[in-house]
PDB file of N, CA and C in Angstrom:
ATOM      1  N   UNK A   1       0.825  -1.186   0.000  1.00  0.00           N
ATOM      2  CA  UNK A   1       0.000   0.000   0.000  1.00  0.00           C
ATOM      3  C   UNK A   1       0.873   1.254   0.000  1.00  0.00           C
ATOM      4  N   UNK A   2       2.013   1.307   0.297  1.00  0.00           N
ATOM      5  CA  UNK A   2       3.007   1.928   0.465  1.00  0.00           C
ATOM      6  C   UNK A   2       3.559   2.677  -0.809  1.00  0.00           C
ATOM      7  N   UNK A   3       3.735   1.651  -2.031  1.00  0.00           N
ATOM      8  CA  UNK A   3       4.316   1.940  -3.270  1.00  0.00           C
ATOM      9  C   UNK A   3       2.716   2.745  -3.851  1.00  0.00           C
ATOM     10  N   UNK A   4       1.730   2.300  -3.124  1.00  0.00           N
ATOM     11  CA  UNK A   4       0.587   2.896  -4.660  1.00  0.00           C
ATOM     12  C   UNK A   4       0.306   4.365  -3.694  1.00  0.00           C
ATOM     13  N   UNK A   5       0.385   4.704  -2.583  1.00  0.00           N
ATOM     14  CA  UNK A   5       0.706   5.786  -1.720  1.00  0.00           C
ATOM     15  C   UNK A   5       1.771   7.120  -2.313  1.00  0.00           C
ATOM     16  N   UNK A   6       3.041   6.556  -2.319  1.00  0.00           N
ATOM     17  CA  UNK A   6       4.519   7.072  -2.114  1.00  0.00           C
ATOM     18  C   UNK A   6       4.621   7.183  -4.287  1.00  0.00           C
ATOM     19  N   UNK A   7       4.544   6.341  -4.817  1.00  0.00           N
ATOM     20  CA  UNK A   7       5.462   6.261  -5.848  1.00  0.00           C
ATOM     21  C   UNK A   7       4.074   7.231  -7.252  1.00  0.00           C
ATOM     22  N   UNK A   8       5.013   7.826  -7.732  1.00  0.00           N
ATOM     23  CA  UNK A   8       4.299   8.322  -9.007  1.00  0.00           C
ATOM     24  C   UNK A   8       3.815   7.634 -10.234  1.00  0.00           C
ATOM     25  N   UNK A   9       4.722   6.258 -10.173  1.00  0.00           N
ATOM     26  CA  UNK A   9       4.410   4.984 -11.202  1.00  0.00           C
ATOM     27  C   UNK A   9       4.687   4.192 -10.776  1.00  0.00           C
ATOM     28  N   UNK A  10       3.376   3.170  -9.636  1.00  0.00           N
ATOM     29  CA  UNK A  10       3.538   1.860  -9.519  1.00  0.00           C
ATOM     30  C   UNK A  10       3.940   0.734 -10.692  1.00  0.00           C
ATOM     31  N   UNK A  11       4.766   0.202  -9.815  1.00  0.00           N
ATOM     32  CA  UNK A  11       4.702  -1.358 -10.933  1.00  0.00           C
ATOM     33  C   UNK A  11       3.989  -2.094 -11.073  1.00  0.00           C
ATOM     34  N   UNK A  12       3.279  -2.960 -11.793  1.00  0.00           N
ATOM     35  CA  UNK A  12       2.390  -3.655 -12.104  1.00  0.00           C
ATOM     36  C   UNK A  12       2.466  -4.368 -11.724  1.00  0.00           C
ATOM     37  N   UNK A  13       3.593  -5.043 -10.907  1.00  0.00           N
ATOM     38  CA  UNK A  13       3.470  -6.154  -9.761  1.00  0.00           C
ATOM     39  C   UNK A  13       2.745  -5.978  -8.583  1.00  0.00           C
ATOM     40  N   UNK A  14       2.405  -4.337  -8.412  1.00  0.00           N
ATOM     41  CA  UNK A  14       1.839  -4.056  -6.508  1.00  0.00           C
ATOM     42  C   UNK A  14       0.754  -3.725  -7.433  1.00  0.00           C
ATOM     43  N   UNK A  15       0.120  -2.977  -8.414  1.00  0.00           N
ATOM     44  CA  UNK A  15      -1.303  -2.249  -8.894  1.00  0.00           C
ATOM     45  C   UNK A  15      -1.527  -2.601 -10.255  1.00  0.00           C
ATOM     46  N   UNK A  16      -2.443  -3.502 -10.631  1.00  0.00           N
ATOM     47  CA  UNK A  16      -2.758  -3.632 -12.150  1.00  0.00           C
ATOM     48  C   UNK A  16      -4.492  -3.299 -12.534  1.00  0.00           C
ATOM     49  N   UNK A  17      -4.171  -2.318 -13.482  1.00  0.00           N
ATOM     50  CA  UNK A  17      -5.646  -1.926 -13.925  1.00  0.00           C
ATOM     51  C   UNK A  17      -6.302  -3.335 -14.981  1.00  0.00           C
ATOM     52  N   UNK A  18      -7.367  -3.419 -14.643  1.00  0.00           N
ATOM     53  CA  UNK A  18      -8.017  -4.387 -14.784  1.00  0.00           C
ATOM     54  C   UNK A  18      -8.924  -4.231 -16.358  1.00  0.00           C
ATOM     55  N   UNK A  19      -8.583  -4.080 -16.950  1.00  0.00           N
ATOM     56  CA  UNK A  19      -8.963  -4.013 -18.245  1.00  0.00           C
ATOM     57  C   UNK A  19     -10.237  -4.328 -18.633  1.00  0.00           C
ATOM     58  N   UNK A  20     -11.229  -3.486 -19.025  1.00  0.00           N
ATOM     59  CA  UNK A  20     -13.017  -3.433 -19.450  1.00  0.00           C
ATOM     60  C   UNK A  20     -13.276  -3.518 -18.310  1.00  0.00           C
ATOM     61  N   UNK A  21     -13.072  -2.738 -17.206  1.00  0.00           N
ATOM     62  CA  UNK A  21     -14.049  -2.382 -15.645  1.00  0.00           C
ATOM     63  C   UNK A  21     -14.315  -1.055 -15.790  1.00  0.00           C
ATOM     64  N   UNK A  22     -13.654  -0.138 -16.489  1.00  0.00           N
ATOM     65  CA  UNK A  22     -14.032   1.470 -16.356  1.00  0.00           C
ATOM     66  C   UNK A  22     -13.104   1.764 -14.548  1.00  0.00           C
ATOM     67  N   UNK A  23     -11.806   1.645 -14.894  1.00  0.00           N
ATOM     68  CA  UNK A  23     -11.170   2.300 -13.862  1.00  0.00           C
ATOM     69  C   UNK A  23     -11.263   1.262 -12.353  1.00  0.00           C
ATOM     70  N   UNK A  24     -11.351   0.029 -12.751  1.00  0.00           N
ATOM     71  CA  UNK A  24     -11.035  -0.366 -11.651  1.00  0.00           C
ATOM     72  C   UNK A  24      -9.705  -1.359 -11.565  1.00  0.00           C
ATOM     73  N   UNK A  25      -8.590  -1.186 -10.496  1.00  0.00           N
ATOM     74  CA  UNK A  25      -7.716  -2.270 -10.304  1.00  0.00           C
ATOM     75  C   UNK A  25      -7.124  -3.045  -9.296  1.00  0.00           C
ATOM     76  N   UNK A  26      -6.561  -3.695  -9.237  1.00  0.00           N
ATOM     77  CA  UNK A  26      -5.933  -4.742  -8.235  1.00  0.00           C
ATOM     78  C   UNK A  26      -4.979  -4.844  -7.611  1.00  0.00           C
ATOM     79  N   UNK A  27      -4.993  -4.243  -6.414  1.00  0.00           N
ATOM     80  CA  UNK A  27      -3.691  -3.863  -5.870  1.00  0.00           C
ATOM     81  C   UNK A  27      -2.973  -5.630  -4.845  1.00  0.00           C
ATOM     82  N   UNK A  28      -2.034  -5.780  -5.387  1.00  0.00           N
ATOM     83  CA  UNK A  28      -1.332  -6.905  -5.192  1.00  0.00           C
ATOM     84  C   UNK A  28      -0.570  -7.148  -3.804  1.00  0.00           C
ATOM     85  N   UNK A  29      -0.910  -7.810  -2.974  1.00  0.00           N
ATOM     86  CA  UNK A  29      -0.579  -8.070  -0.929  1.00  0.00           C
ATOM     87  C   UNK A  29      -0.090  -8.995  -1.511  1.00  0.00           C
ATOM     88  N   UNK A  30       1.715  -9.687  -1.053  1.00  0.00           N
ATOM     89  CA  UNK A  30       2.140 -10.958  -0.171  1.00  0.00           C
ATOM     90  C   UNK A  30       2.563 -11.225   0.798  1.00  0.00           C
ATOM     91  N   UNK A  31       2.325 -11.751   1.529  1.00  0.00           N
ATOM     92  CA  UNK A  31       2.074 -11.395   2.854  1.00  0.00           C
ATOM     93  C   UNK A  31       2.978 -12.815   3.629  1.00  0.00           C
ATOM     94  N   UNK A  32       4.369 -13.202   3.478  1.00  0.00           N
ATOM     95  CA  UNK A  32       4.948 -14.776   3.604  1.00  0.00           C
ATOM     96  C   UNK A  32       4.169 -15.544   2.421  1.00  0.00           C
ATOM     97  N   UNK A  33       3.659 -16.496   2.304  1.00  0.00           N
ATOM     98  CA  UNK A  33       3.646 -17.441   1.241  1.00  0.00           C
ATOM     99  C   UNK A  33       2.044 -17.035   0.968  1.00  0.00           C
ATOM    100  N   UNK A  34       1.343 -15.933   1.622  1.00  0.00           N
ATOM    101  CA  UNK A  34      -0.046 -15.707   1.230  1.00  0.00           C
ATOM    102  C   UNK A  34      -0.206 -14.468   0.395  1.00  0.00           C
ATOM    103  N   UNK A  35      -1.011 -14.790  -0.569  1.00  0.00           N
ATOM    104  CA  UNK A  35      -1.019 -13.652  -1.820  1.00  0.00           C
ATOM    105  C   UNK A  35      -2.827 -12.815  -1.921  1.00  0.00           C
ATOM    106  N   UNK A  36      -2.861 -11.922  -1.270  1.00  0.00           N
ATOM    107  CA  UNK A  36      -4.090 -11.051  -1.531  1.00  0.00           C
ATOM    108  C   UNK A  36      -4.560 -10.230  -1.950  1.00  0.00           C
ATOM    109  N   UNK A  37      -5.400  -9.950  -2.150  1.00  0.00           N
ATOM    110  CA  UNK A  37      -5.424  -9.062  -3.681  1.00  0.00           C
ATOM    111  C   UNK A  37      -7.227  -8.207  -2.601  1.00  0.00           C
ATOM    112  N   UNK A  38      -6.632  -6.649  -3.538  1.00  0.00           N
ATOM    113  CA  UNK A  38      -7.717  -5.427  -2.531  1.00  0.00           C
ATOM    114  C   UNK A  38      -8.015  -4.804  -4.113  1.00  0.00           C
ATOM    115  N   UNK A  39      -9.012  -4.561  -4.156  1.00  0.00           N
ATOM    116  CA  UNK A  39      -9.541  -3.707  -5.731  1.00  0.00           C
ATOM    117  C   UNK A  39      -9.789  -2.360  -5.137  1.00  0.00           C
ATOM    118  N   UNK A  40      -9.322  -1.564  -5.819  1.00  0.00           N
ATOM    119  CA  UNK A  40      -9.296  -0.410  -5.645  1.00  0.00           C
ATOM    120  C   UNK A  40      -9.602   0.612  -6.568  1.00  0.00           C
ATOM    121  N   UNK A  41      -9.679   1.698  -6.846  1.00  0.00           N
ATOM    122  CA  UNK A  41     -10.054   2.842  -7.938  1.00  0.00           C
ATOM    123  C   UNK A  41      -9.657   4.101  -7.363  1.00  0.00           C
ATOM    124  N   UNK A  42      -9.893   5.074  -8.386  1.00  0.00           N
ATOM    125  CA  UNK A  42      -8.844   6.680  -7.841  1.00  0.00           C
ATOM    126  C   UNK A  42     -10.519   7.234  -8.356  1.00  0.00           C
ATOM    127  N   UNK A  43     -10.388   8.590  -7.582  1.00  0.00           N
ATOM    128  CA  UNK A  43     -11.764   9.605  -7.475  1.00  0.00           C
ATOM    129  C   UNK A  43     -10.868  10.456  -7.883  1.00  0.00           C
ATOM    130  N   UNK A  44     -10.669  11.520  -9.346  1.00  0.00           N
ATOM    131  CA  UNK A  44     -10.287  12.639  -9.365  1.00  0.00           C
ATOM    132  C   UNK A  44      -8.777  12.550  -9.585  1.00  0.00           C
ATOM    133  N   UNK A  45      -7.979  11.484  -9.807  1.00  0.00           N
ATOM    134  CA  UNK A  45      -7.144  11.021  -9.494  1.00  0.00           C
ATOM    135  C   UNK A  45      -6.205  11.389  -8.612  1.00  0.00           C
ATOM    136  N   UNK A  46      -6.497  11.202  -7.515  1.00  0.00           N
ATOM    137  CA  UNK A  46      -5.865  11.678  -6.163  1.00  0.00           C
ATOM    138  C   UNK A  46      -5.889  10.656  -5.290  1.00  0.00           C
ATOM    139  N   UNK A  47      -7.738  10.099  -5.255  1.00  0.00           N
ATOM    140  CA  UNK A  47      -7.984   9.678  -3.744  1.00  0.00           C
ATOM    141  C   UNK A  47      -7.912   8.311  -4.472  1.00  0.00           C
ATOM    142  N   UNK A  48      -7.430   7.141  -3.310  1.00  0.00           N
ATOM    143  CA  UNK A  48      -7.438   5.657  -3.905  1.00  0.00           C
ATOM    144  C   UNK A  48      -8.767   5.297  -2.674  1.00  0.00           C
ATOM    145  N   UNK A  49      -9.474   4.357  -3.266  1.00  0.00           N
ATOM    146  CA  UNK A  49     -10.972   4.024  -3.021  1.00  0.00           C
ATOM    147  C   UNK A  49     -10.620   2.692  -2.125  1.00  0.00           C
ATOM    148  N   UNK A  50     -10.370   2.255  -1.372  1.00  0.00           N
ATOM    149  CA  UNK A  50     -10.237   0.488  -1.493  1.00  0.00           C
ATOM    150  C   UNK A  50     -11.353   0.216  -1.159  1.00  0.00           C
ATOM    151  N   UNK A  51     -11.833  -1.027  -1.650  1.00  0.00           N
ATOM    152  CA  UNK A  51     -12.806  -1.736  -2.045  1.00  0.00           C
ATOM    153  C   UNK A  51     -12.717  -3.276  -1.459  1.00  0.00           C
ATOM    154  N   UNK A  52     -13.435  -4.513  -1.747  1.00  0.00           N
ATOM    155  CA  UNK A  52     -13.110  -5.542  -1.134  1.00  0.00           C
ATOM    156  C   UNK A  52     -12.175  -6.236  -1.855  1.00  0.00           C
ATOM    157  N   UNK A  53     -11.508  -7.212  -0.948  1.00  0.00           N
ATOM    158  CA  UNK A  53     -10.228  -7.923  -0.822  1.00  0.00           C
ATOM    159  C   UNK A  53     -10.549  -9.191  -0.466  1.00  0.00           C
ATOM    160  N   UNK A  54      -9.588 -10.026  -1.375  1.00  0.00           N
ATOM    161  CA  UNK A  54      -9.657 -11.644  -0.914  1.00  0.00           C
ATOM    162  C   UNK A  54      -8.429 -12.263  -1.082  1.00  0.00           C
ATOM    163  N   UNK A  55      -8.175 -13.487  -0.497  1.00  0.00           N
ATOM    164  CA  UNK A  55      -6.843 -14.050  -0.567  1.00  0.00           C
ATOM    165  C   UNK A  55      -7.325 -14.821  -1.981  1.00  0.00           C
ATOM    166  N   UNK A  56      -6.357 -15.027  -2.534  1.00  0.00           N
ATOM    167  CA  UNK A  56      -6.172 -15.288  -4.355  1.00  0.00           C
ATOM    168  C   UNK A  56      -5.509 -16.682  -3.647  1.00  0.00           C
ATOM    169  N   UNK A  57      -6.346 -17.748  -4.486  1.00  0.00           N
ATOM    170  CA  UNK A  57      -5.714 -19.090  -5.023  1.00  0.00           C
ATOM    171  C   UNK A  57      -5.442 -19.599  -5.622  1.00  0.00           C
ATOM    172  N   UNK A  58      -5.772 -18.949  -7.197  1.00  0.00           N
ATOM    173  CA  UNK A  58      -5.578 -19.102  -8.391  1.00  0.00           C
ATOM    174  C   UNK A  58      -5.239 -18.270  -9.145  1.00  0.00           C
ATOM    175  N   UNK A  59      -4.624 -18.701 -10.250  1.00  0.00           N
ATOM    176  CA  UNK A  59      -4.415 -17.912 -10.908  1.00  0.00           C
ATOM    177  C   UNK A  59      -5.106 -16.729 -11.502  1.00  0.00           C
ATOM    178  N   UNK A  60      -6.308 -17.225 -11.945  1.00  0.00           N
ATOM    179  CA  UNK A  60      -7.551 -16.331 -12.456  1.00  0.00           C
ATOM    180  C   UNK A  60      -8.384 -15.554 -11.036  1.00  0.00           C
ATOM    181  N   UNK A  61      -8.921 -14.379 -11.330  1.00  0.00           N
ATOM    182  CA  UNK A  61      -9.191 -13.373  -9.840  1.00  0.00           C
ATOM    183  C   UNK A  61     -10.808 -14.038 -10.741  1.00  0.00           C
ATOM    184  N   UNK A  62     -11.443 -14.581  -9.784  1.00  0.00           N
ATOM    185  CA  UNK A  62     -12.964 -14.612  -9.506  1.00  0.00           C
ATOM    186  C   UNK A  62     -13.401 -13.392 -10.049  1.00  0.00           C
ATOM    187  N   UNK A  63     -14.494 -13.874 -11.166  1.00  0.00           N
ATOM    188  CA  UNK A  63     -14.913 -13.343 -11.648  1.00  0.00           C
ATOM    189  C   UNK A  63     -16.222 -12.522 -10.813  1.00  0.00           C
ATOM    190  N   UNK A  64     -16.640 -13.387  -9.375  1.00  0.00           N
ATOM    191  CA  UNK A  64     -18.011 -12.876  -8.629  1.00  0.00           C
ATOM    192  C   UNK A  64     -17.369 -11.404  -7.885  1.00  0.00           C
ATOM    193  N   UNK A  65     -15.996 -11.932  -7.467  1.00  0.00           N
ATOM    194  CA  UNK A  65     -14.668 -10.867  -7.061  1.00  0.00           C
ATOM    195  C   UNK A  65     -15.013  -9.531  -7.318  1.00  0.00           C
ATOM    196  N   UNK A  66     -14.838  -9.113  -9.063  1.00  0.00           N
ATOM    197  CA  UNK A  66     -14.678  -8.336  -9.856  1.00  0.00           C
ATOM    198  C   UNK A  66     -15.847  -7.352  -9.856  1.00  0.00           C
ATOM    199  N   UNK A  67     -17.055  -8.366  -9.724  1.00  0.00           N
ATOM    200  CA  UNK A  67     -18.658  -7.976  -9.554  1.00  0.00           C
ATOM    201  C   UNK A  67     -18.797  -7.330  -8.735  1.00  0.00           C
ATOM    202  N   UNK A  68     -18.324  -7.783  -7.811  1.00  0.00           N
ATOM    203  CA  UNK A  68     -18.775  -7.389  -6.337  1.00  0.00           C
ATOM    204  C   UNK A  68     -17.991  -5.752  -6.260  1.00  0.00           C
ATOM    205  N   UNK A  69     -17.100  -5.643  -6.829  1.00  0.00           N
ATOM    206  CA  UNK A  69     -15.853  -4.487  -6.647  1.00  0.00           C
ATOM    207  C   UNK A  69     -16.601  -3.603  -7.539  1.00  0.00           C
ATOM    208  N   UNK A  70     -17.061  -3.990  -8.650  1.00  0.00           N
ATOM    209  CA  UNK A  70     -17.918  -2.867  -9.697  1.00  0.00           C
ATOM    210  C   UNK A  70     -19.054  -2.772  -9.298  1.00  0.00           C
ATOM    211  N   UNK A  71     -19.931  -3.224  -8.375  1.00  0.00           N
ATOM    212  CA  UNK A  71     -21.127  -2.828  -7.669  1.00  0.00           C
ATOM    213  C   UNK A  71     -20.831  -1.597  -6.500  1.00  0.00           C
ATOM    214  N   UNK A  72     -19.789  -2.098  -5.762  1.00  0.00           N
ATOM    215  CA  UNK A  72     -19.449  -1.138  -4.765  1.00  0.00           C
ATOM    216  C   UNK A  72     -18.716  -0.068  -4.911  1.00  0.00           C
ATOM    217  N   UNK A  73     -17.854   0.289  -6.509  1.00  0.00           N
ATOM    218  CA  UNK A  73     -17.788   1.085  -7.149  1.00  0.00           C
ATOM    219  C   UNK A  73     -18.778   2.246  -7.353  1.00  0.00           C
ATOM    220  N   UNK A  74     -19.704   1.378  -8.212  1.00  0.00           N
ATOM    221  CA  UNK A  74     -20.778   2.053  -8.496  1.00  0.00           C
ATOM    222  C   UNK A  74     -21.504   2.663  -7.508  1.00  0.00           C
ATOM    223  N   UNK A  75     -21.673   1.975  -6.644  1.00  0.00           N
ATOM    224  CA  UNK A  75     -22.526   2.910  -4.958  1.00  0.00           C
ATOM    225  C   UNK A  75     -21.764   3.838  -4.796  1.00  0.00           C
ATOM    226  N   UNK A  76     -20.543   4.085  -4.198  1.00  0.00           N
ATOM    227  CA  UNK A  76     -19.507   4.839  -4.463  1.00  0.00           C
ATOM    228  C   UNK A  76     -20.020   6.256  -5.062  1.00  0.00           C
ATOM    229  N   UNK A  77     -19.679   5.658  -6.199  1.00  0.00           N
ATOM    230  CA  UNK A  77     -19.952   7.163  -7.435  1.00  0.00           C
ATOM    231  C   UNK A  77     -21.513   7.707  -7.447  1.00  0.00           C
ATOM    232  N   UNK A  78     -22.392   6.574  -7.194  1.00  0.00           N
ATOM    233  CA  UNK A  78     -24.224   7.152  -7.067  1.00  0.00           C
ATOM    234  C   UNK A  78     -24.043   7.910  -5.782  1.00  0.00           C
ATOM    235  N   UNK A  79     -23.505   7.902  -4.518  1.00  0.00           N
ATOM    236  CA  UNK A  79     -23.894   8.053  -3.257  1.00  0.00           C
ATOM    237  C   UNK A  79     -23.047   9.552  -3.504  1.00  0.00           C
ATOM    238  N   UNK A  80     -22.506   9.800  -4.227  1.00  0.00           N
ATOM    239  CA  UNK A  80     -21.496  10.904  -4.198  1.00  0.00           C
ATOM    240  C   UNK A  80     -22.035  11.804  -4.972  1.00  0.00           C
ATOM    241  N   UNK A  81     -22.923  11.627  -6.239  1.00  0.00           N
ATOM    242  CA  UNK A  81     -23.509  12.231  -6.716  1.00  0.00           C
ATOM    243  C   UNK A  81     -24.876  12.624  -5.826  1.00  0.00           C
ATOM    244  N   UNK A  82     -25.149  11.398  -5.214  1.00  0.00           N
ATOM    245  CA  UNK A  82     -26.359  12.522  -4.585  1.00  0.00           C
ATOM    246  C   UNK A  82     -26.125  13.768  -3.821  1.00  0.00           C
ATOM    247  N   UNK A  83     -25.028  13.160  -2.932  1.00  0.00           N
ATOM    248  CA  UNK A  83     -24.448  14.351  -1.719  1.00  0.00           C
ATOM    249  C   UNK A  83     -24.012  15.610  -2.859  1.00  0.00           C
ATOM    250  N   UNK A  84     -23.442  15.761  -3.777  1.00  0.00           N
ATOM    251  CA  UNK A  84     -23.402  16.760  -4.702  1.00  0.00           C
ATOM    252  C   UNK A  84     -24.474  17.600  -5.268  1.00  0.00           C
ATOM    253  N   UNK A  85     -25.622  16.659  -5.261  1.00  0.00           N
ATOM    254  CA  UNK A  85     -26.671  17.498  -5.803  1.00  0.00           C
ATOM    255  C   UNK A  85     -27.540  18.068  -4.782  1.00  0.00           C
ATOM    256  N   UNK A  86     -27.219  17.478  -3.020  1.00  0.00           N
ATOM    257  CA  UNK A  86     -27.996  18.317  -2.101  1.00  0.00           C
ATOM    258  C   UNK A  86     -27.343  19.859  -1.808  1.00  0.00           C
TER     259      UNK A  86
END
């Protein structure tokens, strides 16, 4: 969390944008021999969003994963627009 904090161009080993989500990506935890993965997104590009996180067992990130991260995205951005329009 440190490098996507501190550095001006993460490596794609700690943050990878997730390609056809509309701005959402995968910020990469190993943690000793455990590998977890936190989805995250930028507001304005400043603020990083984190979102939910799961320990990864496979190679492929769950696709229900991805869902779940672009739903709570989306609340996100609706709930923000309302407070904007009061």
């Amino acid at each position: 969390m440190e490098a996507i904090e501190t550095l001006e161009r993460v490596p794609s080993n700690y943050l990878k944008f997730l390609v056809g989500t509309n701005g959402l990506y995968e910020a990469r935890i190993q943690l000793g021999s455990n590998i977890w993965r936190v989805f995250c997104f930028f507001d304005n590009d400043r603020l990083v969003i984190l979102l939910n996180g799961f320990q990864k067992k496979t190679q492929k990130t769950p696709k229900s994963e991805i869902e779940k991260a672009l739903n709570l995205m989306a609340e996100y951005f609706n709930t923000k627009a309302k407070e904007d329009g009061n």
